[in-house]
C-alpha atoms as a PDB file:
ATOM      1  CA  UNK A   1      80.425 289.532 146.811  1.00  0.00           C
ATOM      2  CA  UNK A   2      77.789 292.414 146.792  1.00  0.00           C
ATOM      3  CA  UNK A   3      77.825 295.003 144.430  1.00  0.00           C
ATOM      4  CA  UNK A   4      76.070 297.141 147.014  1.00  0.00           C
ATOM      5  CA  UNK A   5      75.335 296.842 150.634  1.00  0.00           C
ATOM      6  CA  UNK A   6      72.563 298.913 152.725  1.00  0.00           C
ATOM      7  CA  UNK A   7      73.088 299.500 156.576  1.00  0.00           C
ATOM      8  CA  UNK A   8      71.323 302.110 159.180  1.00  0.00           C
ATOM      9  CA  UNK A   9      70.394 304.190 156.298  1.00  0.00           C
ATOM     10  CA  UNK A  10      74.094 304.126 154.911  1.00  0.00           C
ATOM     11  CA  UNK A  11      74.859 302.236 151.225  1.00  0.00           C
ATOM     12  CA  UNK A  12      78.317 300.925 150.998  1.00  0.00           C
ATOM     13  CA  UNK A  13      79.492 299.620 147.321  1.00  0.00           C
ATOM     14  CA  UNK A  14      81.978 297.386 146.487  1.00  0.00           C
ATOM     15  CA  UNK A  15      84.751 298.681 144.242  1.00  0.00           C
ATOM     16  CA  UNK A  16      83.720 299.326 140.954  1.00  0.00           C
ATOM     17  CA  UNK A  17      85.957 299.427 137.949  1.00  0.00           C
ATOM     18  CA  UNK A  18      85.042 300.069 134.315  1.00  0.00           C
ATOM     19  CA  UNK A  19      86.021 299.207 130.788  1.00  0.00           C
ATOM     20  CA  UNK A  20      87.747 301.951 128.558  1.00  0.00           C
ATOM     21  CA  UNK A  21      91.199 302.708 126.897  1.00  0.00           C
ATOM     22  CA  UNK A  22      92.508 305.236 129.261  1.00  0.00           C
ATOM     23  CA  UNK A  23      91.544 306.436 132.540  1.00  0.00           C
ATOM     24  CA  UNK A  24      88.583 309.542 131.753  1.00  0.00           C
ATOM     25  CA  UNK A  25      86.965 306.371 129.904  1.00  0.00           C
ATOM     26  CA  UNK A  26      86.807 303.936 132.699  1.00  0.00           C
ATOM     27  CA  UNK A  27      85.915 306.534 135.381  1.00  0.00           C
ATOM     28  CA  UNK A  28      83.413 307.607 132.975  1.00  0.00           C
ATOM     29  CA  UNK A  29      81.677 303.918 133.278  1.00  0.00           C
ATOM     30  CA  UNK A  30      82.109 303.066 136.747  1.00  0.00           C
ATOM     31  CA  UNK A  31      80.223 306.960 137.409  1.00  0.00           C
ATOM     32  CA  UNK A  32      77.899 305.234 135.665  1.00  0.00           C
ATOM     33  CA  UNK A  33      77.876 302.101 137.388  1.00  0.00           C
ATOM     34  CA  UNK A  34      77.726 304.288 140.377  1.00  0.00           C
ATOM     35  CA  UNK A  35      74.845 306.400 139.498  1.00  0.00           C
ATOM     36  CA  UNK A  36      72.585 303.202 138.755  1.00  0.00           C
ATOM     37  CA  UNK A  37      73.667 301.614 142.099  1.00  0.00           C
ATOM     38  CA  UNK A  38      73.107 304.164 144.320  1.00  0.00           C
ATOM     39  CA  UNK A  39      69.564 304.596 142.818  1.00  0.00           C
ATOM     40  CA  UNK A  40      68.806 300.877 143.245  1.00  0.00           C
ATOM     41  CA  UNK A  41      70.000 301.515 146.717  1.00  0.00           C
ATOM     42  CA  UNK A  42      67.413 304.468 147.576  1.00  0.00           C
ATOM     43  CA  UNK A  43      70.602 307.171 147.233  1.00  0.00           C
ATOM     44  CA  UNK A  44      72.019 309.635 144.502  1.00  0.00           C
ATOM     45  CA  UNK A  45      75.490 311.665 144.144  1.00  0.00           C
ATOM     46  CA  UNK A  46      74.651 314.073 145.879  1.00  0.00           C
ATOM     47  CA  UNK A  47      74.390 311.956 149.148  1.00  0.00           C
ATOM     48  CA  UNK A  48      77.935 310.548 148.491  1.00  0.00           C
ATOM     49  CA  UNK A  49      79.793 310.825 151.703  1.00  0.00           C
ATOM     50  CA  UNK A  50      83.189 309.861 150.774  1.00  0.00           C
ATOM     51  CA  UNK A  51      85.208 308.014 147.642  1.00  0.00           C
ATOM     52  CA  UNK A  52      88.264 306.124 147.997  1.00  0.00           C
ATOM     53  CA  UNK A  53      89.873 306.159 144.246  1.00  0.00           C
ATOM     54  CA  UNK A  54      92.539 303.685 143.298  1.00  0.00           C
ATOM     55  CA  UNK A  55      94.450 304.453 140.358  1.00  0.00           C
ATOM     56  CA  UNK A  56      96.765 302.071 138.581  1.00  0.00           C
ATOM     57  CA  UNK A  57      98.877 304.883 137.531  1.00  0.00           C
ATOM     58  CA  UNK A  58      98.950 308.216 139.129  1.00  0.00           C
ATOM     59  CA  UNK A  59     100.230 309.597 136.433  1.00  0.00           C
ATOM     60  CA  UNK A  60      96.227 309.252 135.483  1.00  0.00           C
ATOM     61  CA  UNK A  61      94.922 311.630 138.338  1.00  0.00           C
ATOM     62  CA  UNK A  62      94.271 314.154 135.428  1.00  0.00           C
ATOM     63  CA  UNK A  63      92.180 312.595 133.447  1.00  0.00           C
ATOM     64  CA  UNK A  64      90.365 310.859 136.155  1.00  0.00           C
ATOM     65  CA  UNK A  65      89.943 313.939 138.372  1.00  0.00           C
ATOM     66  CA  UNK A  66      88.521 315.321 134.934  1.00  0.00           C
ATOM     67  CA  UNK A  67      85.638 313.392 134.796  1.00  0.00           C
ATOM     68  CA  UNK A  68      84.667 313.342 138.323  1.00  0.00           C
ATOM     69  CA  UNK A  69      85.162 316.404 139.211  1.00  0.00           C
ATOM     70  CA  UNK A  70      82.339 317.179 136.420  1.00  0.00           C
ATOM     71  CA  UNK A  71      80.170 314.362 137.904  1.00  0.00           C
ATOM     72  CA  UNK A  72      79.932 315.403 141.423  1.00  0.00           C
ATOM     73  CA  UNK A  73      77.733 317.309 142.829  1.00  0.00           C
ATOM     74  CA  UNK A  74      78.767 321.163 143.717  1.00  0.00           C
ATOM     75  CA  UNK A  75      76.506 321.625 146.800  1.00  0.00           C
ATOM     76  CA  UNK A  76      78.067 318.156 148.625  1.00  0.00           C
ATOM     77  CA  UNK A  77      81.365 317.442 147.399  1.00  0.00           C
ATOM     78  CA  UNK A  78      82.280 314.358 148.991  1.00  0.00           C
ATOM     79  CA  UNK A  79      85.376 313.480 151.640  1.00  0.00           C
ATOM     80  CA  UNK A  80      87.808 311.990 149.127  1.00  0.00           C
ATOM     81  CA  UNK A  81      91.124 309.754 149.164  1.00  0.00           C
ATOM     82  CA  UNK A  82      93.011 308.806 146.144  1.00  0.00           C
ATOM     83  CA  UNK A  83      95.437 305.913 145.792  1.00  0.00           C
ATOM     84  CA  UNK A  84      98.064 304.575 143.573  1.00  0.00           C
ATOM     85  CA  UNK A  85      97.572 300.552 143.889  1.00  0.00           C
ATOM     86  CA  UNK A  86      98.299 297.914 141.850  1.00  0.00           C
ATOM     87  CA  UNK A  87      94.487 296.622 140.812  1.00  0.00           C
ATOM     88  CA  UNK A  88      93.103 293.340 140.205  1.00  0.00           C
ATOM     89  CA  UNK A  89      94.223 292.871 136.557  1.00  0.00           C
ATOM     90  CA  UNK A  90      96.316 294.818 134.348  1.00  0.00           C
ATOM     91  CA  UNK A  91      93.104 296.218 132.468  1.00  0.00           C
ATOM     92  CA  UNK A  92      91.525 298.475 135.487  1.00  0.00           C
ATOM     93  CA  UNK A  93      93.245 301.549 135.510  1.00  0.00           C
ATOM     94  CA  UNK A  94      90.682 303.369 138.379  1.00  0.00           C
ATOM     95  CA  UNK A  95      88.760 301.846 140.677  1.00  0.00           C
ATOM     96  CA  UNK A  96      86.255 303.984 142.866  1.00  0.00           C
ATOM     97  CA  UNK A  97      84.462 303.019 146.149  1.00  0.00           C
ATOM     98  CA  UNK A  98      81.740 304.760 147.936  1.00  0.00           C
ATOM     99  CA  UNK A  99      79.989 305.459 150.634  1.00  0.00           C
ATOM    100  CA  UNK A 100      76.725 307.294 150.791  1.00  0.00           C
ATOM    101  CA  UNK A 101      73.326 308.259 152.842  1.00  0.00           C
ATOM    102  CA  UNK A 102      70.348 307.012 151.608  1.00  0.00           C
ATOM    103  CA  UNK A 103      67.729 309.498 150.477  1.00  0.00           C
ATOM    104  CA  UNK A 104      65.738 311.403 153.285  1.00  0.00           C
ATOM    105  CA  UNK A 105      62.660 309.310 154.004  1.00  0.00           C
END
C-alpha cells in the first residue's frame, strides 16, 4: 500500500492513524504524519482539498475537532466529512485521509 499517491497535480494519502492515549493525541500525530507527507509530495495544508475523518468513537469529535481545527489553515479550510467507523484495531481512535493540490509550479 502507498502512504501517498501523486496524480495530475493532485496527492491522495492513504489513511493515516497515530499513536496516543486519547483522541487530541493521535490526531495530533497523524497532523504530523500529514504535514511531512504532503511536503514529500510537493503540497502543504494549506492546499488540502478535503479530509474524510473516521473516529472510533464520536463521542471524540471534541477533542479531535480541537486539534485540527488549530492545524488548518484559516485562508483554505478544507471540504470535510467525519465518520464514526469501527477502525482497523482497537488502538486507532481517528483516522484522517486527504486529498490535496500540489504546490503551484
Amino acid at each position: 500500500m502507498s502512504q501517498a499517491v501523486v496524480h495530475n497535480g493532485v496527492v491522495y494519502l492513504a489513511g493515516q492513524v497515530g499513536e496516543g492515549a486519547d483522541a487530541g493525541q493521535q490526531t495530533r500525530a497523524i497532523l504530523q504524519a500529514i504535514d511531512a507527507l504532503l511536503e514529500t509530495c510537493g503540497s502543504n495544508k494549506s492546499r488540502i482539498l478535503s479530509t474524510q475523518i473516521f473516529l472510533a468513537d464520536i463521542a471524540d469529535f471534541a477533542a479531535m475537532h480541537a486539534v485540527l481545527e488549530a492545524w488548518i489553515d484559516p485562508a483554505s479550510p478544507p471540504a470535510r466529512a467525519t465518520i464514526e467507523a469501527k477502525l482497523a484495531a482497537p488502538r486507532y481512535l481517528v483516522e484522517i485521509l486527504v486529498v490535496a493540490a500540489q504546490n503551484a509550479q
